[in-house]
Protein backbone atom coordinates (compact mmCIF):
# COMPACT_ATOMS: atom_id res chain seq x y z
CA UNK A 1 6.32 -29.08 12.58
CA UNK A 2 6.00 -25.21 11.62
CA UNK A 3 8.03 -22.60 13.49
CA UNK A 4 7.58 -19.34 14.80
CA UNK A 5 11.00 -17.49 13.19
CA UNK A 6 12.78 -14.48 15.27
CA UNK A 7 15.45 -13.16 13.45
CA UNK A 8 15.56 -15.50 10.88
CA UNK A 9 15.89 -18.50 13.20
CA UNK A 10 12.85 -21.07 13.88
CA UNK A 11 12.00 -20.53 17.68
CA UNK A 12 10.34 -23.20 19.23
CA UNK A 13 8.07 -23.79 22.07
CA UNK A 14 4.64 -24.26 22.93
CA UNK A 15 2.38 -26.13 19.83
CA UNK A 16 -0.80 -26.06 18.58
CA UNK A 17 -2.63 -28.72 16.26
CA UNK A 18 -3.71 -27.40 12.65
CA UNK A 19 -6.60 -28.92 11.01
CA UNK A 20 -6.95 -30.28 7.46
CA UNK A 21 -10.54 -29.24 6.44
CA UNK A 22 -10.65 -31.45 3.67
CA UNK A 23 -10.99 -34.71 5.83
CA UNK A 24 -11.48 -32.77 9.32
CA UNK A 25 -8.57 -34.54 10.35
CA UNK A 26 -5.25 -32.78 11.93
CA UNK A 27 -2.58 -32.10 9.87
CA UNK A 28 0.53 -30.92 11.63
CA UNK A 29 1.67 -29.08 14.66
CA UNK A 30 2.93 -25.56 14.38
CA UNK A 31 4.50 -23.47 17.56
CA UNK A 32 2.84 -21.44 19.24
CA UNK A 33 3.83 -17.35 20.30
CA UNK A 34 3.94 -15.96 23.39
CA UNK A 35 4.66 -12.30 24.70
CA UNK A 36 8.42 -12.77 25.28
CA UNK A 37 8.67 -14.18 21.49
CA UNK A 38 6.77 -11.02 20.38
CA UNK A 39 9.19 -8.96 22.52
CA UNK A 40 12.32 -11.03 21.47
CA UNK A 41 10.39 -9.95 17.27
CA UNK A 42 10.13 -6.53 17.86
CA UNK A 43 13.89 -5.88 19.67
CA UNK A 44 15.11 -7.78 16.46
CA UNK A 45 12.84 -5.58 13.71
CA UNK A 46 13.90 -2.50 14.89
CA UNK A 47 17.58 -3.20 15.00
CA UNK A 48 16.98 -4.29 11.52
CA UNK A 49 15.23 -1.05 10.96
CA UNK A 50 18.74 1.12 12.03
CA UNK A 51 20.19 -0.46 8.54
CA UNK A 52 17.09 -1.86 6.15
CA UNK A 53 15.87 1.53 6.04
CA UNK A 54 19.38 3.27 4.47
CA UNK A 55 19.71 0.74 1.96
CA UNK A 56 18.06 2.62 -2.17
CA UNK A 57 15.08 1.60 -2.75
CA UNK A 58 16.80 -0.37 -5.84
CA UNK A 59 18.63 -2.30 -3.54
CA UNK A 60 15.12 -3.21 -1.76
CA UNK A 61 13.47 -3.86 -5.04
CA UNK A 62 16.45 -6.14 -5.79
CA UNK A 63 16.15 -8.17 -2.05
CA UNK A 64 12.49 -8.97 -3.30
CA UNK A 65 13.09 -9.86 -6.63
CA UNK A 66 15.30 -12.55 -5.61
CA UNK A 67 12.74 -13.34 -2.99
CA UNK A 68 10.07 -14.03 -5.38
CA UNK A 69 12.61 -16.15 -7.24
CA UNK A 70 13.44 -18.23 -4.22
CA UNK A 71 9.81 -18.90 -3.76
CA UNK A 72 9.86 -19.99 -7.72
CA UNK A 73 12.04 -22.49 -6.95
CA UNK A 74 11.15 -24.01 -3.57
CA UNK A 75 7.06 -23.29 -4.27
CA UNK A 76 6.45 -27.00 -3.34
CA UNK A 77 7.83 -26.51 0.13
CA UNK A 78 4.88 -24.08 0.09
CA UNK A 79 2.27 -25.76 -1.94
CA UNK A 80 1.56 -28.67 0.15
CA UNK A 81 0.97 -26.94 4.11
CA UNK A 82 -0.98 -24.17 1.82
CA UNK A 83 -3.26 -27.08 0.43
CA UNK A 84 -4.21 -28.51 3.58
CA UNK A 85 -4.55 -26.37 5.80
CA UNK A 86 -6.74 -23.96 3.49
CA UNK A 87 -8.77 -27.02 2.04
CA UNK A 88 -7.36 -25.49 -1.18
CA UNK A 89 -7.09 -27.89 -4.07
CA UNK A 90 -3.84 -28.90 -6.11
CA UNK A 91 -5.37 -26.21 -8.73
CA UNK A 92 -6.14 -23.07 -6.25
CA UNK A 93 -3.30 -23.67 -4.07
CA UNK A 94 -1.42 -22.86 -7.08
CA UNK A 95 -3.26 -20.23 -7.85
CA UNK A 96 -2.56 -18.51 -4.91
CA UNK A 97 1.39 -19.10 -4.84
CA UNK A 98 1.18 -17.82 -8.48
CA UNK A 99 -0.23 -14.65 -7.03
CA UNK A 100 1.97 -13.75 -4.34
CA UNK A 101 4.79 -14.29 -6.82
CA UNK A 102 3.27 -11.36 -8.96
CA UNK A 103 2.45 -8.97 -5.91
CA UNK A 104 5.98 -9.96 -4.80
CA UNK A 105 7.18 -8.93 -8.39
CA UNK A 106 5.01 -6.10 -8.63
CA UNK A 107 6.38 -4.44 -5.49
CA UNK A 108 10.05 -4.80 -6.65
CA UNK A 109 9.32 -2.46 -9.34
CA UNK A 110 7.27 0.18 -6.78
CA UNK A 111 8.60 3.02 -5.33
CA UNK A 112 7.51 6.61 -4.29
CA UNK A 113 9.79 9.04 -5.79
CA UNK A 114 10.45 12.68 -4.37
CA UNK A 115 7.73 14.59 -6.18
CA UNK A 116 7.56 18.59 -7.19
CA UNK A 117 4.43 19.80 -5.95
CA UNK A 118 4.77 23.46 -7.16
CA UNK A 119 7.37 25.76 -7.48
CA UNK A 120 7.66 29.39 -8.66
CA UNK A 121 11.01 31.44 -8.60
CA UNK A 122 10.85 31.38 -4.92
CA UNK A 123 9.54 28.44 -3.71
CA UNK A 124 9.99 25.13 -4.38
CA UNK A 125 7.42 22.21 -2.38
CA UNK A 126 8.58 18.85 -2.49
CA UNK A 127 6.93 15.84 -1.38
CA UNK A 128 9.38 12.97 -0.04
CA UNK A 129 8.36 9.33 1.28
CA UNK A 130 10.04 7.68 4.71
CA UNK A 131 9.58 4.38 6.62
CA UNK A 132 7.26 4.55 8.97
CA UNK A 133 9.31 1.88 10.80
CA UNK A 134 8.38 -1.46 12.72
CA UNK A 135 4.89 -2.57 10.79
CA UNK A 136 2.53 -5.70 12.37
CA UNK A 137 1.06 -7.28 9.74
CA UNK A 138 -2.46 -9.55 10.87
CA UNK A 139 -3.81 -12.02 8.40
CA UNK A 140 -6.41 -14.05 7.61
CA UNK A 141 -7.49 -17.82 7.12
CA UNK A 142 -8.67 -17.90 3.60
CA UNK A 143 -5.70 -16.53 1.16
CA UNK A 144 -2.96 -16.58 3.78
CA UNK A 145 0.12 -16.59 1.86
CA UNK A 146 -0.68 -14.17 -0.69
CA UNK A 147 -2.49 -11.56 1.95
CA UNK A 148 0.83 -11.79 4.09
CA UNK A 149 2.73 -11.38 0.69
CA UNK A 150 0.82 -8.69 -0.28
CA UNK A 151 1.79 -6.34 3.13
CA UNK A 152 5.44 -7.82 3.54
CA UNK A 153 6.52 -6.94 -0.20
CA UNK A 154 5.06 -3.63 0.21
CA UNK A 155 6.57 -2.77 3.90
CA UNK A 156 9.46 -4.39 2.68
CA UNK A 157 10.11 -2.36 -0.28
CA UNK A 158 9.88 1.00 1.49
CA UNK A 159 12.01 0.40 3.87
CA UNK A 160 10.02 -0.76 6.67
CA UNK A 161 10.38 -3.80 8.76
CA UNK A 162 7.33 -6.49 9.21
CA UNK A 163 6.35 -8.78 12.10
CA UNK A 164 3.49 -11.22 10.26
CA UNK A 165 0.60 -12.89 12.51
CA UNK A 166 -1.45 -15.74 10.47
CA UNK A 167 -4.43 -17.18 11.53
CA UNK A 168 -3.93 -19.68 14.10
CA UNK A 169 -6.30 -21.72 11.50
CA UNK A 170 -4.03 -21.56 7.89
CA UNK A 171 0.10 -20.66 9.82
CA UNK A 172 2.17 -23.17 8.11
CA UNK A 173 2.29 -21.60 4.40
CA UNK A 174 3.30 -18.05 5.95
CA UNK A 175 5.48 -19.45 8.56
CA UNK A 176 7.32 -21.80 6.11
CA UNK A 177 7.19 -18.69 3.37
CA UNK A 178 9.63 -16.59 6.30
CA UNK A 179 11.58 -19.11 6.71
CA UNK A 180 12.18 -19.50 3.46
CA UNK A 181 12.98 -16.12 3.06
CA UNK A 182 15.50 -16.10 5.71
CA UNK A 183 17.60 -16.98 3.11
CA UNK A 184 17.65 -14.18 1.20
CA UNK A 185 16.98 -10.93 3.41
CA UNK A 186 19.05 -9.38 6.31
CA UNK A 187 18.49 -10.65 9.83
CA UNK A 188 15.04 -9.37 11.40
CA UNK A 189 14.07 -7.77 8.39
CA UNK A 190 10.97 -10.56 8.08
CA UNK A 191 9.67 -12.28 11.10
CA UNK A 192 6.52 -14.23 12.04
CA UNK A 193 4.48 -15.42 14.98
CA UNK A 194 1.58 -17.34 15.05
CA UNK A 195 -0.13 -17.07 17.66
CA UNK A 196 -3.83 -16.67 18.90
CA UNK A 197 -5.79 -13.90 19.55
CA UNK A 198 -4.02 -12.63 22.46
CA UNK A 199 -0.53 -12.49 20.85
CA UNK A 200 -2.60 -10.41 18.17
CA UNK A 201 -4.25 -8.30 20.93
CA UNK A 202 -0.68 -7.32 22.01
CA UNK A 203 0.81 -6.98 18.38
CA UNK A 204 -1.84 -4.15 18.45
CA UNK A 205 -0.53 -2.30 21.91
CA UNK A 206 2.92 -3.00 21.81
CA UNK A 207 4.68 0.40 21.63
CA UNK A 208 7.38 -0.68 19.78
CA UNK A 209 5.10 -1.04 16.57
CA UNK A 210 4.72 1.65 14.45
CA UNK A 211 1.55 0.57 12.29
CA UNK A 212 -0.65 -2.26 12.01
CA UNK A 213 -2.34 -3.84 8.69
CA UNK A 214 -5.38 -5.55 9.60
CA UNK A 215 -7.08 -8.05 6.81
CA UNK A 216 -10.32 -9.48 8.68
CA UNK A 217 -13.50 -9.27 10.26
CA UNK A 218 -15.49 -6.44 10.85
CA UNK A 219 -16.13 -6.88 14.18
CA UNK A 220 -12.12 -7.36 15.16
CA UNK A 221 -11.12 -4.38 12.94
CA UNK A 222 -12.88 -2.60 15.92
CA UNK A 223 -10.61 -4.04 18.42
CA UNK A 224 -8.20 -3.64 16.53
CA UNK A 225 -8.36 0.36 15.80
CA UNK A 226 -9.35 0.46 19.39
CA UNK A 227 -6.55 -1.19 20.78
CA UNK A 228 -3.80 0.99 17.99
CA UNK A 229 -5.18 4.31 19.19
CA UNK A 230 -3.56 3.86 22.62
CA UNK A 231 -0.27 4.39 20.78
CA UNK A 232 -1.41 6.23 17.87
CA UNK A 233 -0.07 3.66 15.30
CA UNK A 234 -0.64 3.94 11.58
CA UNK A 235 -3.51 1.82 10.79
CA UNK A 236 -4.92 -0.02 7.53
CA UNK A 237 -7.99 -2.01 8.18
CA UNK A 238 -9.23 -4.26 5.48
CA UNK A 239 -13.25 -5.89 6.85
CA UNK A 240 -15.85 -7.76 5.21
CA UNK A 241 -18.14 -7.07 2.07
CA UNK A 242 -21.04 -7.92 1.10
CA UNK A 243 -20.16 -7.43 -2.25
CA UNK A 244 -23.33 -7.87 -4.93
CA UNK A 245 -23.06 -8.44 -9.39
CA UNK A 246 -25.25 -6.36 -11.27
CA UNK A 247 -26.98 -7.74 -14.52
CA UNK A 248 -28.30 -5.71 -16.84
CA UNK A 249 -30.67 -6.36 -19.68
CA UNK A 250 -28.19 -6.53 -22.91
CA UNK A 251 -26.19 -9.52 -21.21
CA UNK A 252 -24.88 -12.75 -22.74
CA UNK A 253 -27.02 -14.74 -20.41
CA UNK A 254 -25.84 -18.57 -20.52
CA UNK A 255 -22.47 -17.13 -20.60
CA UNK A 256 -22.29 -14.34 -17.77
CA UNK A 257 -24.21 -17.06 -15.38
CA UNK A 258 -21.71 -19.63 -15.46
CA UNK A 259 -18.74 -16.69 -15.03
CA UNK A 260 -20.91 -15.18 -12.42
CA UNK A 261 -21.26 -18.51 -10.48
CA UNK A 262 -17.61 -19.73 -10.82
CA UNK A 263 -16.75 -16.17 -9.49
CA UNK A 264 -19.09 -16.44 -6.54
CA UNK A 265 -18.39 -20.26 -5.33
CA UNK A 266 -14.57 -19.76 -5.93
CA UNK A 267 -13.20 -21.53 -2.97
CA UNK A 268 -16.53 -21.35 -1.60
CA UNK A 269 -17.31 -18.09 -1.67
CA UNK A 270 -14.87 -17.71 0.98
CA UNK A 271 -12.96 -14.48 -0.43
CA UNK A 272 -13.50 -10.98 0.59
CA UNK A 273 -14.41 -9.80 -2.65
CA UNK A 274 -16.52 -12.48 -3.86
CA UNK A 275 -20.11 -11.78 -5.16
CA UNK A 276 -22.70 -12.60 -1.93
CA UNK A 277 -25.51 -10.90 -3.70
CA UNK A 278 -27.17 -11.13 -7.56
CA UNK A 279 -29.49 -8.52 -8.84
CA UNK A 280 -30.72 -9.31 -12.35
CA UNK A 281 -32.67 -7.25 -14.50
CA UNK A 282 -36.36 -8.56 -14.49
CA UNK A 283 -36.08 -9.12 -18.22
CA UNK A 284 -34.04 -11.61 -18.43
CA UNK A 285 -34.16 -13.30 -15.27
CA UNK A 286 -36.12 -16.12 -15.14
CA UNK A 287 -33.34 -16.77 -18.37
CA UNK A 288 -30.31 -16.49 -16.12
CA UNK A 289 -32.10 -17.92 -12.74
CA UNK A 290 -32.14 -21.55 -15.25
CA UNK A 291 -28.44 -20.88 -16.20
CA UNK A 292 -27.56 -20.09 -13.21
CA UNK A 293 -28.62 -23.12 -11.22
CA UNK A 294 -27.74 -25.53 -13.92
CA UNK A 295 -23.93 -24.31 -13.87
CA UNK A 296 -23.71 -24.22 -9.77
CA UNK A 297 -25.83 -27.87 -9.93
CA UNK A 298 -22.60 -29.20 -11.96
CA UNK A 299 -20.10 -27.84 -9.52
CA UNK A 300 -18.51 -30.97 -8.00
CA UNK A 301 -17.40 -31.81 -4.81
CA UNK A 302 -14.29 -33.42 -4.81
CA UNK A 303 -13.27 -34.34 -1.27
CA UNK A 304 -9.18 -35.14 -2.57
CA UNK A 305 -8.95 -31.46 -4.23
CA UNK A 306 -7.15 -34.39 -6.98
CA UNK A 307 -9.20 -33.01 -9.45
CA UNK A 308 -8.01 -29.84 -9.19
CA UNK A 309 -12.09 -27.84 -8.75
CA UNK A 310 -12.57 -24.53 -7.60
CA UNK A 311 -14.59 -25.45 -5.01
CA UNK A 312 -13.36 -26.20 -1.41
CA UNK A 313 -14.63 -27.31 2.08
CA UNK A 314 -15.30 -24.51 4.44
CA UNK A 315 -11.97 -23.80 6.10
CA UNK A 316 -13.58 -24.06 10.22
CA UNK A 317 -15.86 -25.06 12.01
CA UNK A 318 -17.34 -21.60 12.96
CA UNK A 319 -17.46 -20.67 9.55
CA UNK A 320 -19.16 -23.99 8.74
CA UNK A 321 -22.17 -23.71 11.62
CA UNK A 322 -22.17 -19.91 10.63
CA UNK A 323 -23.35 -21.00 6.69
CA UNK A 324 -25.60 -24.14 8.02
CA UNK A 325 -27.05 -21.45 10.46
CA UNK A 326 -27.99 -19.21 7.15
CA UNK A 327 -29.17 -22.18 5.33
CA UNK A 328 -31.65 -23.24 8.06
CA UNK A 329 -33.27 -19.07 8.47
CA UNK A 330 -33.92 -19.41 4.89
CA UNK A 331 -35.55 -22.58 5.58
CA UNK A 332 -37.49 -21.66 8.42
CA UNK A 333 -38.49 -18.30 6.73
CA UNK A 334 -39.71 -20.64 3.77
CA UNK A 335 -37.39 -18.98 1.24
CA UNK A 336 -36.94 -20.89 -1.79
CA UNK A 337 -33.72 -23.24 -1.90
CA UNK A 338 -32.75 -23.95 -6.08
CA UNK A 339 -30.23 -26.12 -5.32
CA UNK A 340 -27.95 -27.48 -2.76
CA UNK A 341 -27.57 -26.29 1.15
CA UNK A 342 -26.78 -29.95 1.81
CA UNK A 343 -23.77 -31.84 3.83
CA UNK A 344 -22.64 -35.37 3.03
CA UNK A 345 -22.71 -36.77 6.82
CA UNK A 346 -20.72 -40.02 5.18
CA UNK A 347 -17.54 -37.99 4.58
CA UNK A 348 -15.64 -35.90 6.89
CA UNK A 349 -14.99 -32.97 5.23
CA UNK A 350 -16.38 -29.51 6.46
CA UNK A 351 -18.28 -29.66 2.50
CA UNK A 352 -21.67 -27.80 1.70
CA UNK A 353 -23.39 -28.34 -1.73
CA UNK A 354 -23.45 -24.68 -3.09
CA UNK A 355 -26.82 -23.47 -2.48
CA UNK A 356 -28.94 -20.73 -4.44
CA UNK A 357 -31.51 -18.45 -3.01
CA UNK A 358 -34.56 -17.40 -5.02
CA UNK A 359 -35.93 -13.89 -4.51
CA UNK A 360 -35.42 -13.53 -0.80
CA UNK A 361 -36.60 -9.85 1.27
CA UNK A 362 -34.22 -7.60 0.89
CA UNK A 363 -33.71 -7.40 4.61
CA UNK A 364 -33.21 -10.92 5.19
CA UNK A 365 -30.58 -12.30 6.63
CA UNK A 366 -28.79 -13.83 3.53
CA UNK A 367 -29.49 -10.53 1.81
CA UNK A 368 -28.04 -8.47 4.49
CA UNK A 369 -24.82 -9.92 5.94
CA UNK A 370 -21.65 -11.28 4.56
CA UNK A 371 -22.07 -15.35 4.25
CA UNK A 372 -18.65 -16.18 3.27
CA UNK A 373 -19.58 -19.73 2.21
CA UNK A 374 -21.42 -21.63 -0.46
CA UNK A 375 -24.76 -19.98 -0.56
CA UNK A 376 -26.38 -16.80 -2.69
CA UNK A 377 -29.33 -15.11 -2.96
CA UNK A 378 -30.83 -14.05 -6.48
CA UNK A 379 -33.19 -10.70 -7.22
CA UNK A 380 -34.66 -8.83 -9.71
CA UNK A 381 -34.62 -5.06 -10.68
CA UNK A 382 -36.33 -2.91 -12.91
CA UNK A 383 -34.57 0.70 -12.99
CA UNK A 384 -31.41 1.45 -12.43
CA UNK A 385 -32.27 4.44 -9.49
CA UNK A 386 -33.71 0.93 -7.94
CA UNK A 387 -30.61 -1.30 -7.74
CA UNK A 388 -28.08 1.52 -6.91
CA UNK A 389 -30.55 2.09 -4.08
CA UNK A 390 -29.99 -1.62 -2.66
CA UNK A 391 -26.76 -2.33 -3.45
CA UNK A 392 -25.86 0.91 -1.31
CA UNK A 393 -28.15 0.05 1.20
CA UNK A 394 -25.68 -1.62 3.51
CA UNK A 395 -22.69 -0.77 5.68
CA UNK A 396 -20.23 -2.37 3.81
CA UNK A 397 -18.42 -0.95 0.47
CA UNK A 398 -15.94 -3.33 -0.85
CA UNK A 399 -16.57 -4.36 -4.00
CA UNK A 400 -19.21 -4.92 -6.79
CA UNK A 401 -19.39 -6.66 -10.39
CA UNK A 402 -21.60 -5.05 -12.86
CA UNK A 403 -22.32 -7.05 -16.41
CA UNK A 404 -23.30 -5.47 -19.80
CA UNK A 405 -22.32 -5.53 -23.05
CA UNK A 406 -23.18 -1.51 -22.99
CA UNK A 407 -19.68 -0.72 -21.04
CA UNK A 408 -20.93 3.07 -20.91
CA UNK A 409 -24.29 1.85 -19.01
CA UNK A 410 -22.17 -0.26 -16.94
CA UNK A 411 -19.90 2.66 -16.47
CA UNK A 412 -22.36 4.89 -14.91
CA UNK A 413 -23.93 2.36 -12.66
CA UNK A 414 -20.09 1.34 -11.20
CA UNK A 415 -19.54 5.07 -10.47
CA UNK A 416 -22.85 5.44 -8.60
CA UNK A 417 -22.09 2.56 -6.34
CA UNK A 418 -20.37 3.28 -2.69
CA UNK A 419 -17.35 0.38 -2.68
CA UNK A 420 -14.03 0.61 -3.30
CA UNK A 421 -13.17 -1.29 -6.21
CA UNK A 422 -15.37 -1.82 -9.34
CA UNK A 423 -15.38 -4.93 -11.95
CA UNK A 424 -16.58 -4.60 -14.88
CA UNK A 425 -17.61 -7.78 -17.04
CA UNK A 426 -15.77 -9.64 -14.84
CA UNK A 427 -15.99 -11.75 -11.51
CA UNK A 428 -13.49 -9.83 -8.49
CA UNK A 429 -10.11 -10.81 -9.79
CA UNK A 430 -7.83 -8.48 -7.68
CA UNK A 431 -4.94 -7.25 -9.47
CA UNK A 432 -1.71 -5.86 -7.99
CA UNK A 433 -2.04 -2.43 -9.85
CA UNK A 434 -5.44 -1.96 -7.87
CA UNK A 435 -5.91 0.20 -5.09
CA UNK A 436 -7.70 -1.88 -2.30
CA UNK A 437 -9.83 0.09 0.09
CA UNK A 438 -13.06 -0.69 1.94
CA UNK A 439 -15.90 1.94 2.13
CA UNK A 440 -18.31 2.45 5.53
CA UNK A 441 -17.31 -0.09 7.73
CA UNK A 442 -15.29 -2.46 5.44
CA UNK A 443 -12.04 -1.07 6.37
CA UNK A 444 -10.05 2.39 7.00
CA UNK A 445 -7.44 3.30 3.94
CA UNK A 446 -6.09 0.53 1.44
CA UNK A 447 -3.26 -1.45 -0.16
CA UNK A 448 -1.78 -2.44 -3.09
CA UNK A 449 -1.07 -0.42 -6.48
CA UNK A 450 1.40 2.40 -6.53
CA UNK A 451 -1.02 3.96 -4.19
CA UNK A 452 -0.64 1.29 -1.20
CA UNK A 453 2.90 2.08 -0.31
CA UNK A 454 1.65 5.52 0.84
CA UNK A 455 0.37 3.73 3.90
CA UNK A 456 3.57 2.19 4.85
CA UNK A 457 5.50 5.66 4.51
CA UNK A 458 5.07 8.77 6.04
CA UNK A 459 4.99 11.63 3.80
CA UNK A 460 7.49 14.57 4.40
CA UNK A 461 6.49 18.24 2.68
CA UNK A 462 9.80 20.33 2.27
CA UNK A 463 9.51 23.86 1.49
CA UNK A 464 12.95 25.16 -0.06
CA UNK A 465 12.76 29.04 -0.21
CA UNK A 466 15.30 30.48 -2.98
């Protein structure tokens, strides 16, 4: 049993079943929030807020590092919920606790210090950082722990305190992760409710909430800017991609199309900032299309996650008819399938063979929205004016790859493309010095890097005159 925790005690109540997707099975039962528990949160947080918020920022950066070590040491009370509710195998799961340790870790050596932004012999402008106060962090199903970890080590450090909503699908890592911490930080510093959409719905109007940081879906960042502007909270939005890798000519083909694929069917493809779309230079694609479908043909399937592969079971059932759904359009539309698209009906699993696309219209379906599962489309280009031109031509801007051993080629194409973050010669690994921010309509500001804790502070300008 997972619990909701208030002021660093469990609360318990109603429950809710969580499902492994690995066997489709249920795993555990976690409680379930309800509008006096977020009440009951918020009361707590901002009595917390009277005291967290005097404390140095060294004292802060201290109360995380010894977070992060706490975590060290009891990561296999973490590693096994994380596993099965995400699908995740022994290897990924890992992966992931391994990488909220270092955002933890980064964030304890963060800060925003006063800053002189001109000064003459009369004047002198300083810019100085505050808490913004009470913050309600919402999260999704796919990289739970480290995407809570993420916003609470950055909240945390500047002197904010953080109510944290998981999915209803993946709670138990994030709930267990508070509890966990209640060890080590003050009383209602860190609390968390899980909850469905309703206790996120009033996370979003309750005026006791100073700013929200949404990590999600396009279509409920809408609600949820919507629903903040009734009380004019701060608001970080981080949506969906439809993020595309960009080969050019002078590539190592055989062994940029086994990188590109492992980047693109990590965990599925179910990651913000994976690859969806391929555009290879018409030189040397029929080259990397072979490559290409031999490495993602060799990706295996192993329904224990024993084995420790990168590849996982879709984490729900939406999700799941949402990729079969694709899979059939490109049927019926007689695109060419290169591989996979197929489910094993003899195990339970919510599994799909990775599947690879071959030269489908540009305003397809598969071309045009965000799959976020086991299936990509490959094209071809010829100029570089042409690809900019489709890669932009969408109303996402999250992220890109673009591969060349010419980095100054590469260069200029990355700087002509409307996203957020760039990778160059290599898949979307996110790194904790990166600014994270959406373009168009995949999200409103950003997080993480030095530059993230600007959006959990408000910035005061003092003008001294001599």
């Amino acid at each position: 049993m997972f619990y909701n925790i208030i002021n660093s005690e469990r609360r318990s109540g109603d429950s809710a079943t969580v499902t492994n997707p690995r066997t489709n099975e249920a795993f555990c039962e976690v409680t379930v929030a309800h509008e006096t528990d977020l009440n009951d949160a918020v009361k707590a947080a901002r009595v917390s807020f009277e005291s967290w918020k005097l404390l140095s920022v060294e004292e802060r950066q201290r109360y995380l590092l010894k977070l992060a070590d706490e975590l060290e040491q009891r990561r296999g009370e973490i590693h096994a919920p994380l596993a099965a509710e995400t699908g995740k195998s022994t290897l990924l799961a890992n992966m992931e606790i391994d990488d909220t340790l270092a955002f933890i870790r980064f964030n304890a050596s963060q800060s925003l210090p006063d800053k002189v932004e001109y000064e003459n012999e009369k004047l002198k402008i300083v810019s100085t950082h505050h808490p913004i106060g009470v913050v309600g962090a919402i999260c999704p199903w796919n990289f739970p722990l480290v995407l809570a970890a993420n916003k609470i080590a950055a909240a945390l450090v500047m002197g904010n305190c953080i109510i944290v909503k998981p999915s209803p699908l993946t709670p138990c890592a994030t709930l267990q992760f508070v509890e966990l911490a209640a060890s080590v930080l003050p009383r209602g510093v860190l609390q968390a409710l899980n909850g469905d959409n309703d206790i996120g719905r009033l996370i979003t109007i309750h005026p006791g909430i100073n700013k929200i940081s949404f990590t999600g879906s396009i279509a409920t960042g809408k609600k949820v800017a919507e629903n903040a502007a009734k009380t004019l909270k701060r608001l970080t939005l981080e949506l969906g991609g439809n993020d595309a890798s960009v080969l050019c000519p002078d590539v190592d083909v055989k062994t940029v199309a086994a990188t590109v694929a492992g980047g693109a069917f990590l965990h599925s493809g179910q990651m913000c900032v994976a690859t969806k779309r391929i555009y290879v230079h018409e030189a040397i694609f029929q080259e990397f299309r072979e490559s290409f479908v031999e490495t993602v043909k060799n990706i295996k399937i192993d329904v224990l996650g024993d084995q420790s592969p990168l590849f996982s079971p879709i984490q729900n059932q939406s999700q799941y008819k949402v990729v079969k759904d694709l899979i059939s359009d490109c049927r019926e539309h007689n695109y060419t399938l290169l591989c996979g698209g197929n489910t094993d009906d003899k195990q339970p699993g919510l599994f799909i063979s990775p599947a690879v696309v071959d030269q489908p219209p540009h305003d397809s379906r598969i071309s045009q929205m965000e799959q976020f599962g086991p299936i990509i489309p490959l094209t071809k280009w010829s100029t570089e004016d042409e690809v900019i031109s489709r890669v932009n031509a969408t109303e996402t801007g999250l992220g890109a790859c673009v591969w060349a051993k010419d980095v100054g080629a590469a260069e200029r194409i990355a700087r002509k493309l409307e996203v957020g973050t760039v990778w160059i010669n290599s898949v979307e690994i996110p790194h904790p010095h990166g600014y994270l921010s959406g373009w168009k309509h995949s999200g409103i500001g950003g997080e993480w890097g030095n530059q993230g804790l600007l959006s959990y502070s408000h910035t005061q300008t003092i003008q001294l005159y001599k």
